[in-house]
PDB file of N, CA and C in Angstrom:
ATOM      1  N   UNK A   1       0.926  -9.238 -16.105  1.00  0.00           N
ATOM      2  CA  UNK A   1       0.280  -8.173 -15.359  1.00  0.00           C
ATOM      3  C   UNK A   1       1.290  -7.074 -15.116  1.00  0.00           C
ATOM      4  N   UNK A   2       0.749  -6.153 -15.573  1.00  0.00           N
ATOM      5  CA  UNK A   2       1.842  -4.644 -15.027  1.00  0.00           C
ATOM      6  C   UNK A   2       1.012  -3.754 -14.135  1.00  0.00           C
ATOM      7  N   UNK A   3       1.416  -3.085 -13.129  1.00  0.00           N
ATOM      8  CA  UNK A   3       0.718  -2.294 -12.682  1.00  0.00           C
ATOM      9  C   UNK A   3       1.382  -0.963 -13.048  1.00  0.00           C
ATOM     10  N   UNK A   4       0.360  -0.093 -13.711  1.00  0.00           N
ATOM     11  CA  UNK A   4       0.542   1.116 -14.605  1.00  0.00           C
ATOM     12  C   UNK A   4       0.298   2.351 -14.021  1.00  0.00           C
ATOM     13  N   UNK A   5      -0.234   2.359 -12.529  1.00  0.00           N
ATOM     14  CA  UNK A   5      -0.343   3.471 -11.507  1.00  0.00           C
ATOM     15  C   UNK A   5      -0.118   2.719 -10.086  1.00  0.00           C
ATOM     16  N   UNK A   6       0.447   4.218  -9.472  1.00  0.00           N
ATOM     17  CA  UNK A   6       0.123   3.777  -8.024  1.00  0.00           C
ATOM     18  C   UNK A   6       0.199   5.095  -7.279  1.00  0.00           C
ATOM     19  N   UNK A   7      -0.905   5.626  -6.859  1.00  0.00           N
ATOM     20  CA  UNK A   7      -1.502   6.344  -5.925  1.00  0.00           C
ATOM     21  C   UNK A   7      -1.309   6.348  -4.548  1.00  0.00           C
ATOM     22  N   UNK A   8      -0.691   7.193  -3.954  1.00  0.00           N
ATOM     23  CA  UNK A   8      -0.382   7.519  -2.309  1.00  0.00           C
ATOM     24  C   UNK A   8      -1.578   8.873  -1.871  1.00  0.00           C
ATOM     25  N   UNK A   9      -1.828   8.033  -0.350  1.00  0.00           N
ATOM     26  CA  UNK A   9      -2.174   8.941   0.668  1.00  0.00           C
ATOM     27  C   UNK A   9      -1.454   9.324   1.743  1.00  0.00           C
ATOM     28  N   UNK A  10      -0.635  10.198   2.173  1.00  0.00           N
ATOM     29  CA  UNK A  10       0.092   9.864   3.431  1.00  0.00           C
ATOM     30  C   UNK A  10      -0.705  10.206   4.433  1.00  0.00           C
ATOM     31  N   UNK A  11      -0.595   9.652   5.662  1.00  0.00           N
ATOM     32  CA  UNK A  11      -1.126   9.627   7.099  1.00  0.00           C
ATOM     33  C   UNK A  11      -0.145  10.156   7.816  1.00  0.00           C
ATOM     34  N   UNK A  12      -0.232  11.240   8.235  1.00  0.00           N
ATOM     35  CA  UNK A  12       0.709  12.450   9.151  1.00  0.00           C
ATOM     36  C   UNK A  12       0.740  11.413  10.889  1.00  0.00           C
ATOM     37  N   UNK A  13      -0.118  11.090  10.843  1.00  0.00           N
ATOM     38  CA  UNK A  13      -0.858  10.688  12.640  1.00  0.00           C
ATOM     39  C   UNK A  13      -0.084   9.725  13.567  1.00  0.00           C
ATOM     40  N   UNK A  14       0.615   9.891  14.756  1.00  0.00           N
ATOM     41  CA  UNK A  14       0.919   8.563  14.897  1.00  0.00           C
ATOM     42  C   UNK A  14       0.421   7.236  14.959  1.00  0.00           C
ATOM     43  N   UNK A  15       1.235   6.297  15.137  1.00  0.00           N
ATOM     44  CA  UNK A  15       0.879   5.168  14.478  1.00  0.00           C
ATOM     45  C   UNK A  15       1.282   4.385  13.813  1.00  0.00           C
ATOM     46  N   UNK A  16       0.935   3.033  13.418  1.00  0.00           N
ATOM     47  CA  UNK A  16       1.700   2.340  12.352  1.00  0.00           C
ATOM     48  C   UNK A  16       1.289   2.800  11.058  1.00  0.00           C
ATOM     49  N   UNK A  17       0.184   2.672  10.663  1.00  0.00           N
ATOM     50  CA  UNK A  17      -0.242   3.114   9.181  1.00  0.00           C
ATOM     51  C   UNK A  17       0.490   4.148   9.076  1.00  0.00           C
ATOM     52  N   UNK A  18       1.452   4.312   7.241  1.00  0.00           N
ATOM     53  CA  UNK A  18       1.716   5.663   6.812  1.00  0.00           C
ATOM     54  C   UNK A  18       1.388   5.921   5.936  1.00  0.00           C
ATOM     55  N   UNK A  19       0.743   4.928   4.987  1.00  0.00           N
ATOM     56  CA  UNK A  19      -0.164   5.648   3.934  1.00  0.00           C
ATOM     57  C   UNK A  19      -1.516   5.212   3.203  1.00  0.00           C
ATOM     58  N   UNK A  20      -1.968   5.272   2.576  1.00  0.00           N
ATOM     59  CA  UNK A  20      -3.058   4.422   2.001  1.00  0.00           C
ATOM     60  C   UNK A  20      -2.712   4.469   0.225  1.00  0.00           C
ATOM     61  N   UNK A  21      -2.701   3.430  -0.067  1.00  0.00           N
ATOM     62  CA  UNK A  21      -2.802   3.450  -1.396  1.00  0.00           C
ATOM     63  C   UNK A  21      -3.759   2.824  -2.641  1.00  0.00           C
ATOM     64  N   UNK A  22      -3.777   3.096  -3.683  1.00  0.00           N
ATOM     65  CA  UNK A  22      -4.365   2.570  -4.859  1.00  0.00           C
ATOM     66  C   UNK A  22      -3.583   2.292  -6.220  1.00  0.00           C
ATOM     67  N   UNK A  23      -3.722   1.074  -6.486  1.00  0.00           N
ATOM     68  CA  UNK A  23      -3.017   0.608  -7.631  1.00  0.00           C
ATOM     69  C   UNK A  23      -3.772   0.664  -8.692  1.00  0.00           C
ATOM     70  N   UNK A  24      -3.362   0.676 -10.179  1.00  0.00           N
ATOM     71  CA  UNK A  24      -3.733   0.544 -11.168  1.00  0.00           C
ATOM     72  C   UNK A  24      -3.189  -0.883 -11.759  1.00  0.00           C
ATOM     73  N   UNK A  25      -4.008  -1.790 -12.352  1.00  0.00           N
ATOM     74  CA  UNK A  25      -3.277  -2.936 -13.133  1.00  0.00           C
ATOM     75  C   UNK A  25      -4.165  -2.777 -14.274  1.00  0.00           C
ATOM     76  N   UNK A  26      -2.626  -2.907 -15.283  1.00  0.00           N
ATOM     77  CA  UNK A  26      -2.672  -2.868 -16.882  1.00  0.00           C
ATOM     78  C   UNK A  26      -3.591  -2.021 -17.567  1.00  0.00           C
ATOM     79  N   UNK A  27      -3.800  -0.799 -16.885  1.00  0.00           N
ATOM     80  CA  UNK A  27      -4.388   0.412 -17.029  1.00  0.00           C
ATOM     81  C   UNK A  27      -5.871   0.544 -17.084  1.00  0.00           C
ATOM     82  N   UNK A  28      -6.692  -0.649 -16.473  1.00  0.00           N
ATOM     83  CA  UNK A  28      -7.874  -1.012 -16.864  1.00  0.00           C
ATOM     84  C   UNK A  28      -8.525  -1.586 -15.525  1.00  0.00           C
ATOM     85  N   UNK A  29      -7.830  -1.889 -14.415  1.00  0.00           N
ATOM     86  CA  UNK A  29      -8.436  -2.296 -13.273  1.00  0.00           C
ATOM     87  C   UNK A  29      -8.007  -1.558 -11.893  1.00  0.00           C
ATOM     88  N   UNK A  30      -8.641  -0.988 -10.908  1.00  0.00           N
ATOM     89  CA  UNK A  30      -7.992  -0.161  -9.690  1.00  0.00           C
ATOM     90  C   UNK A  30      -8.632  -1.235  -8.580  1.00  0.00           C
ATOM     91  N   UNK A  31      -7.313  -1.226  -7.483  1.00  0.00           N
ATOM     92  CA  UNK A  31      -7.696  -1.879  -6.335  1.00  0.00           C
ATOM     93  C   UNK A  31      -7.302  -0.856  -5.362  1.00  0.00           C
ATOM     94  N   UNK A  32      -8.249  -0.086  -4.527  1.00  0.00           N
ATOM     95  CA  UNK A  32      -8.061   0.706  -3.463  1.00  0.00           C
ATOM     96  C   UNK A  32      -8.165   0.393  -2.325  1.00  0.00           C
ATOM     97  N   UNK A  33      -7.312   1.079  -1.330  1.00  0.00           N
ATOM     98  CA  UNK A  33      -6.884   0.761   0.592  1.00  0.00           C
ATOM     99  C   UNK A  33      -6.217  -0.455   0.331  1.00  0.00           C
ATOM    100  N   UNK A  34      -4.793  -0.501  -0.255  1.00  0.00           N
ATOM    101  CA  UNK A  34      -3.859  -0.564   0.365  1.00  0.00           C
ATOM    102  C   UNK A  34      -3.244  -0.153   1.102  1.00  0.00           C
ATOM    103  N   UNK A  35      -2.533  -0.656   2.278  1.00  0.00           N
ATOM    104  CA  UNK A  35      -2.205   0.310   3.681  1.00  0.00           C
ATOM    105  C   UNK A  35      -0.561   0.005   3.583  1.00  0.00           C
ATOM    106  N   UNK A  36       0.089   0.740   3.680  1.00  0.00           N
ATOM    107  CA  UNK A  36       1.645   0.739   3.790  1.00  0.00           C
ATOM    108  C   UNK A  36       1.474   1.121   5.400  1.00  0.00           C
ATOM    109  N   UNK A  37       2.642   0.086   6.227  1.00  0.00           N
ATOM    110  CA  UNK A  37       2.517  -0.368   7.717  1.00  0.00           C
ATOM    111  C   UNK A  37       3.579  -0.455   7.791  1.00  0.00           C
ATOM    112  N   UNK A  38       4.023   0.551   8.868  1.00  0.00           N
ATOM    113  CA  UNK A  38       5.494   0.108   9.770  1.00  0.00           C
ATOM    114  C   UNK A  38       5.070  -0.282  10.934  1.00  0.00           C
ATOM    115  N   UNK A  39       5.682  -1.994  11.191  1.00  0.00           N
ATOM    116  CA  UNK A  39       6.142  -2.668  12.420  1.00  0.00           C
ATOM    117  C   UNK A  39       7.443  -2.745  12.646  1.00  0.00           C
ATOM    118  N   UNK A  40       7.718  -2.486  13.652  1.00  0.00           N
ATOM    119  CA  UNK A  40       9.319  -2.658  14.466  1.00  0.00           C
ATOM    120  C   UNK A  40      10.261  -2.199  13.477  1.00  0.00           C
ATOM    121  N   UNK A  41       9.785  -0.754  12.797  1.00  0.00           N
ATOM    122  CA  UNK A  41      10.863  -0.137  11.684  1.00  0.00           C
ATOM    123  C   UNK A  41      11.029  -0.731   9.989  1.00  0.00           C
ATOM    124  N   UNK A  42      10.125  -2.047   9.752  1.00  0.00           N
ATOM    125  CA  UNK A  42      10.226  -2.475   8.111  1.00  0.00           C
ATOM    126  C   UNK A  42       8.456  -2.010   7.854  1.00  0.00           C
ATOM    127  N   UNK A  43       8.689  -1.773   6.788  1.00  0.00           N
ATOM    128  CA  UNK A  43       7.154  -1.470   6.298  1.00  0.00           C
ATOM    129  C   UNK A  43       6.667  -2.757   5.456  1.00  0.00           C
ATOM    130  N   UNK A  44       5.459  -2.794   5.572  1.00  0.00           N
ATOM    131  CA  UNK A  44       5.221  -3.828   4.393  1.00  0.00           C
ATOM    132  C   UNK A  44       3.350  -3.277   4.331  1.00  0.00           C
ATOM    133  N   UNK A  45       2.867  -4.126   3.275  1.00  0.00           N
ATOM    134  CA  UNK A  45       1.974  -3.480   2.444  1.00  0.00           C
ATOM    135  C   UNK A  45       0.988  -4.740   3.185  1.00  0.00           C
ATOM    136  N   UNK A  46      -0.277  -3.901   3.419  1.00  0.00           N
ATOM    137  CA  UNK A  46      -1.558  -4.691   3.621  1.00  0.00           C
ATOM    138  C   UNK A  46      -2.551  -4.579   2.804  1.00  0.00           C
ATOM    139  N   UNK A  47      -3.505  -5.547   2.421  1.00  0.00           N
ATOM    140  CA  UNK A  47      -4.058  -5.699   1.229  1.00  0.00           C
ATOM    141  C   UNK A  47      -5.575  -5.124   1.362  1.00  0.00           C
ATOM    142  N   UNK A  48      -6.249  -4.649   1.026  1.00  0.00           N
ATOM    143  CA  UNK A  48      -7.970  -3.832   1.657  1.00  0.00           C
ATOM    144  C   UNK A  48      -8.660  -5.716   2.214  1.00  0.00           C
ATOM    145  N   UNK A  49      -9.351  -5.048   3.327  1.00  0.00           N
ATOM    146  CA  UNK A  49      -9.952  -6.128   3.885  1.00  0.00           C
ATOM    147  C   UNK A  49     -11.020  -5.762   4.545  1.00  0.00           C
ATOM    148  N   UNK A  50     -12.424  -6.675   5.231  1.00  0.00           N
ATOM    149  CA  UNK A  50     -13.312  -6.238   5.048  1.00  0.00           C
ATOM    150  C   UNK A  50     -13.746  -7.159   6.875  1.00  0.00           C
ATOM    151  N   UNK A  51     -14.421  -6.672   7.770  1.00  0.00           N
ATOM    152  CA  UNK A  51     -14.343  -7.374   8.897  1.00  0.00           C
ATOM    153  C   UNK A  51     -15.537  -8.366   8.601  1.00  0.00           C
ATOM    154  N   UNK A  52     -15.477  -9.587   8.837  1.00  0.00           N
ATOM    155  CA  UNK A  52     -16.506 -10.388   8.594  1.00  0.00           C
ATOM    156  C   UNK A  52     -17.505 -10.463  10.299  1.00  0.00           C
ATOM    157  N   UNK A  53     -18.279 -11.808  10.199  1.00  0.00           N
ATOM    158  CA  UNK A  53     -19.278 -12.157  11.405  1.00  0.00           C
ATOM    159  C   UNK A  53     -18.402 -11.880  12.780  1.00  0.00           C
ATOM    160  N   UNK A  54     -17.564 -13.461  12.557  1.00  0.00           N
ATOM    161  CA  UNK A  54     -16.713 -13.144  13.862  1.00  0.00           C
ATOM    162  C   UNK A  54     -16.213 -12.052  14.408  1.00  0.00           C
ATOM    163  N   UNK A  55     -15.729 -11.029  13.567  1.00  0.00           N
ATOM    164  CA  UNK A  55     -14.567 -10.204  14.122  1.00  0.00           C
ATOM    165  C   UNK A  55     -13.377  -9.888  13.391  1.00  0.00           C
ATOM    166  N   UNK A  56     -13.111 -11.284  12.928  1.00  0.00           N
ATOM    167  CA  UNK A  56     -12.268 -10.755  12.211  1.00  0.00           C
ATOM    168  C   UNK A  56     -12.044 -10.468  10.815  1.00  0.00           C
ATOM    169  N   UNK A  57     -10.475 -10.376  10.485  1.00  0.00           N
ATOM    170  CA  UNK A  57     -10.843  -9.377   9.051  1.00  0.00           C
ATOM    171  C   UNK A  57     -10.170 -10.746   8.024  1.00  0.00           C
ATOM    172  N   UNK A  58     -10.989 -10.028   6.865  1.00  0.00           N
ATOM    173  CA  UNK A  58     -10.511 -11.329   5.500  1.00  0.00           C
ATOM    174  C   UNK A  58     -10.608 -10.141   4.683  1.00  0.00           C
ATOM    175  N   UNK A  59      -8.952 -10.759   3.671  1.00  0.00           N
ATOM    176  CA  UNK A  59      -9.103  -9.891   2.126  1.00  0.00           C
ATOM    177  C   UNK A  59      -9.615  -9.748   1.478  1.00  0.00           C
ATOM    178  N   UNK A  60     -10.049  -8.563   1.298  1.00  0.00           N
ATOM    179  CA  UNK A  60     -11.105  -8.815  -0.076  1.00  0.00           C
ATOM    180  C   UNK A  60     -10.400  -8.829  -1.671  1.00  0.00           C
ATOM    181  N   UNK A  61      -9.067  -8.315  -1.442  1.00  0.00           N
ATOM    182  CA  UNK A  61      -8.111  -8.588  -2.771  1.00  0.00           C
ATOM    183  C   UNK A  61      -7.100  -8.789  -2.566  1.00  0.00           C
ATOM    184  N   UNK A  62      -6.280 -10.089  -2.905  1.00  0.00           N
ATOM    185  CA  UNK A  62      -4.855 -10.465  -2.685  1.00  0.00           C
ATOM    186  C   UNK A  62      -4.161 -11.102  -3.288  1.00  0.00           C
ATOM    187  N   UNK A  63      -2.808 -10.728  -3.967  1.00  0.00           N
ATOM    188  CA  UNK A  63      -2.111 -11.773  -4.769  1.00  0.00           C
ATOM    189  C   UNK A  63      -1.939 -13.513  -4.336  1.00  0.00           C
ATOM    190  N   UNK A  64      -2.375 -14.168  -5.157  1.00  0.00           N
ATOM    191  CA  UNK A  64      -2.278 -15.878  -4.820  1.00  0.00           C
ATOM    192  C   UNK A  64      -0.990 -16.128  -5.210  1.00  0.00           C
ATOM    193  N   UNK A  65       0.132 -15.429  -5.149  1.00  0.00           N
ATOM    194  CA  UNK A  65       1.750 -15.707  -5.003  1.00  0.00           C
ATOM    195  C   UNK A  65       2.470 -15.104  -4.609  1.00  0.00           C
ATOM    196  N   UNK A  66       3.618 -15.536  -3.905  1.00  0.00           N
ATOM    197  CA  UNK A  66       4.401 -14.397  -3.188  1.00  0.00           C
ATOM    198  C   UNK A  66       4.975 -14.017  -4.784  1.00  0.00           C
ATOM    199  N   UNK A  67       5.496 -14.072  -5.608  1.00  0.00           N
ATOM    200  CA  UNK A  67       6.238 -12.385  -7.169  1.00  0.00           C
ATOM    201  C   UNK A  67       5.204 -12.174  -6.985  1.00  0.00           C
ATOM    202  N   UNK A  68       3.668 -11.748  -7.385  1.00  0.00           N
ATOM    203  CA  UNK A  68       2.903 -11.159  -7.396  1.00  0.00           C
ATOM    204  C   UNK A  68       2.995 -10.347  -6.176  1.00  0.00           C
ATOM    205  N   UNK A  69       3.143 -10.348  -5.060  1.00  0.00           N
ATOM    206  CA  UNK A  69       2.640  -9.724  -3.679  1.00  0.00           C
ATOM    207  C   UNK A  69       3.919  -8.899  -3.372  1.00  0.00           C
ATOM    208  N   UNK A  70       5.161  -9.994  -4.516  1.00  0.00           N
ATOM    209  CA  UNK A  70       6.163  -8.785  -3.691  1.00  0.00           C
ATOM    210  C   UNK A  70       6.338  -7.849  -4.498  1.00  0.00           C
ATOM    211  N   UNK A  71       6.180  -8.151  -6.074  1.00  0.00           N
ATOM    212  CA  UNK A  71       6.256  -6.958  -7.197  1.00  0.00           C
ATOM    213  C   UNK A  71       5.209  -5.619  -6.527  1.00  0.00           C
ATOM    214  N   UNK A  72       4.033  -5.898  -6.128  1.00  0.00           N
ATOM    215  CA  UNK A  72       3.127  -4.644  -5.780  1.00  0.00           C
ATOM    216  C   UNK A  72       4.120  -4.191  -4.469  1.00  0.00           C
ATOM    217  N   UNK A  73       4.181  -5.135  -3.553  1.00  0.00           N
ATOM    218  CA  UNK A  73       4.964  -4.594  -2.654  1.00  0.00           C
ATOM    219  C   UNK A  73       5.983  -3.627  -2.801  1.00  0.00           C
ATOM    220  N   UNK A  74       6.763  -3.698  -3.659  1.00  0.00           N
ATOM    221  CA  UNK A  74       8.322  -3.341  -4.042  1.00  0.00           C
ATOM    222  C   UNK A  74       7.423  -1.609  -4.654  1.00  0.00           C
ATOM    223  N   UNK A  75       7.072  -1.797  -5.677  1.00  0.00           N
ATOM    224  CA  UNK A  75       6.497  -0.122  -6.360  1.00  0.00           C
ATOM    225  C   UNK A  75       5.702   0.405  -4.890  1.00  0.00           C
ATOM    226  N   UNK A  76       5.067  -0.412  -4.590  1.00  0.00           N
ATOM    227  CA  UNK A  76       3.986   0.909  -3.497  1.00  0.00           C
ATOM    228  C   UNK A  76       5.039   1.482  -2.042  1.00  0.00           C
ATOM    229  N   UNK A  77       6.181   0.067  -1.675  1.00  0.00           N
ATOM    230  CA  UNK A  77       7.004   1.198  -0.918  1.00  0.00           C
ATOM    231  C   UNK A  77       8.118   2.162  -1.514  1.00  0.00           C
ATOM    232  N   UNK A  78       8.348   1.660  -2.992  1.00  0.00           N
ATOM    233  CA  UNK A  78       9.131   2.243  -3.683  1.00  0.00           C
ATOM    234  C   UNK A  78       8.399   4.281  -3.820  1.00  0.00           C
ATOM    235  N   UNK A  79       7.581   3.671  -3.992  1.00  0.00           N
ATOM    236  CA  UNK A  79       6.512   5.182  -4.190  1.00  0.00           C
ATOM    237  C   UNK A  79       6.225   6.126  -3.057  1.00  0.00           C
ATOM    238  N   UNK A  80       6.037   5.337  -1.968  1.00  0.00           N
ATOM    239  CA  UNK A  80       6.360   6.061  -0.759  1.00  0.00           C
ATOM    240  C   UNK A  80       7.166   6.149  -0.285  1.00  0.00           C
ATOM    241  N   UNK A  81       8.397   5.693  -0.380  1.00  0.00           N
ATOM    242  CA  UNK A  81       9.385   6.277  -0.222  1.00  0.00           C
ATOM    243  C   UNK A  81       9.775   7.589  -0.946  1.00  0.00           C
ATOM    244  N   UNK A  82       9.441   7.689  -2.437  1.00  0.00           N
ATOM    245  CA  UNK A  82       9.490   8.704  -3.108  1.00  0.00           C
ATOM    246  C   UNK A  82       8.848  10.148  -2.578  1.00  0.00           C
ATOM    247  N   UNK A  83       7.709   9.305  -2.112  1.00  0.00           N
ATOM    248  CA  UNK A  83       6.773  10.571  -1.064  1.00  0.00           C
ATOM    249  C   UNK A  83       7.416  11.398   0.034  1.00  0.00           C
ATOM    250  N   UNK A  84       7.894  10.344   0.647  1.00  0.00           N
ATOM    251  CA  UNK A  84       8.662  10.845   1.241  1.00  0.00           C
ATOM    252  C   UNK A  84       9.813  11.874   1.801  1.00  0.00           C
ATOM    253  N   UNK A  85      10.301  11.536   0.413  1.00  0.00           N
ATOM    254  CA  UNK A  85      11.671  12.202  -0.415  1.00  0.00           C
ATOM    255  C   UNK A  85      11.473  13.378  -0.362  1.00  0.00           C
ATOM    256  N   UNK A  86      10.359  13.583  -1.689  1.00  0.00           N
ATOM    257  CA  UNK A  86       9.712  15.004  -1.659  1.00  0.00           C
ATOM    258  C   UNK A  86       9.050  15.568  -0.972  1.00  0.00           C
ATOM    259  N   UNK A  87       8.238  15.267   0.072  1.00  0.00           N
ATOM    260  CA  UNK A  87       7.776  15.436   0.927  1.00  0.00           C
ATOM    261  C   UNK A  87       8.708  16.515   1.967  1.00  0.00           C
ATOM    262  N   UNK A  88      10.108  15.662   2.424  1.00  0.00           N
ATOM    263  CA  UNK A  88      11.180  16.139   3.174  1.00  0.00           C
ATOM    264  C   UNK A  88      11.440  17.459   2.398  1.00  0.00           C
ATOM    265  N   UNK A  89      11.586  16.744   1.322  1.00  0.00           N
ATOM    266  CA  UNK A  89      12.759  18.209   0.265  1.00  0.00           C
ATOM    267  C   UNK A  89      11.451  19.379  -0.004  1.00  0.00           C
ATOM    268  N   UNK A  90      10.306  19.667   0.295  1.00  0.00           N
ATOM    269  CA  UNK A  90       9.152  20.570   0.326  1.00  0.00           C
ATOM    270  C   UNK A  90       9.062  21.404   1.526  1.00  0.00           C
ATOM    271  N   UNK A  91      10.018  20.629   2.907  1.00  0.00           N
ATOM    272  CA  UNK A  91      10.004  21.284   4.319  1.00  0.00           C
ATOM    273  C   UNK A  91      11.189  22.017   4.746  1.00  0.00           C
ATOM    274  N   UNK A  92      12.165  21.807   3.862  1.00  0.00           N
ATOM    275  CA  UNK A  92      13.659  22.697   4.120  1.00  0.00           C
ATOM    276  C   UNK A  92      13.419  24.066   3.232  1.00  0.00           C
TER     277      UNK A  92
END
């Protein structure tokens, strides 16, 4: 599996959420609302999820291994970080 895109939204707002994203895998499948989340200063990536009966929420798409979960992980903060970058270097 390669993922061959990855799509940023940034979220200006405070808050934890800073961005929303969408992946591409092997140029033929998109999984959208991924949420890039800072808690207590590390970000990590949440997977789109959907609130069920009870209340609470279940994935509706998620890697069944941590290399899988951390490879997407690694490009989508890699990418926002990039956003970032340029983002900054667009305001000086």
């Amino acid at each position: 599996m390669e993922i061959t895109e990855v799509r940023l939204r940034l979220v200006r707002d405070p808050g934890k959420l800073r961005a929303a994203a969408s992946i591409t895998i092997d140029g033929c499948f998109v999984v959208h609302d991924l949420r890039v989340v800072e808690n207590e200063g590390n970000l990590f990536i949440a997977m789109p999820n959907k609130r069920i009966g009870t209340g609470e929420f279940r994935d509706v798409a998620h890697p069944i291994n941590n290399e899988t979960r951390d490879y997407i992980a690694k490009l989508v903060i890699d990418k926002y970080n990039e956003e970032i970058r340029a983002s900054s270097a667009n305001q000086d």
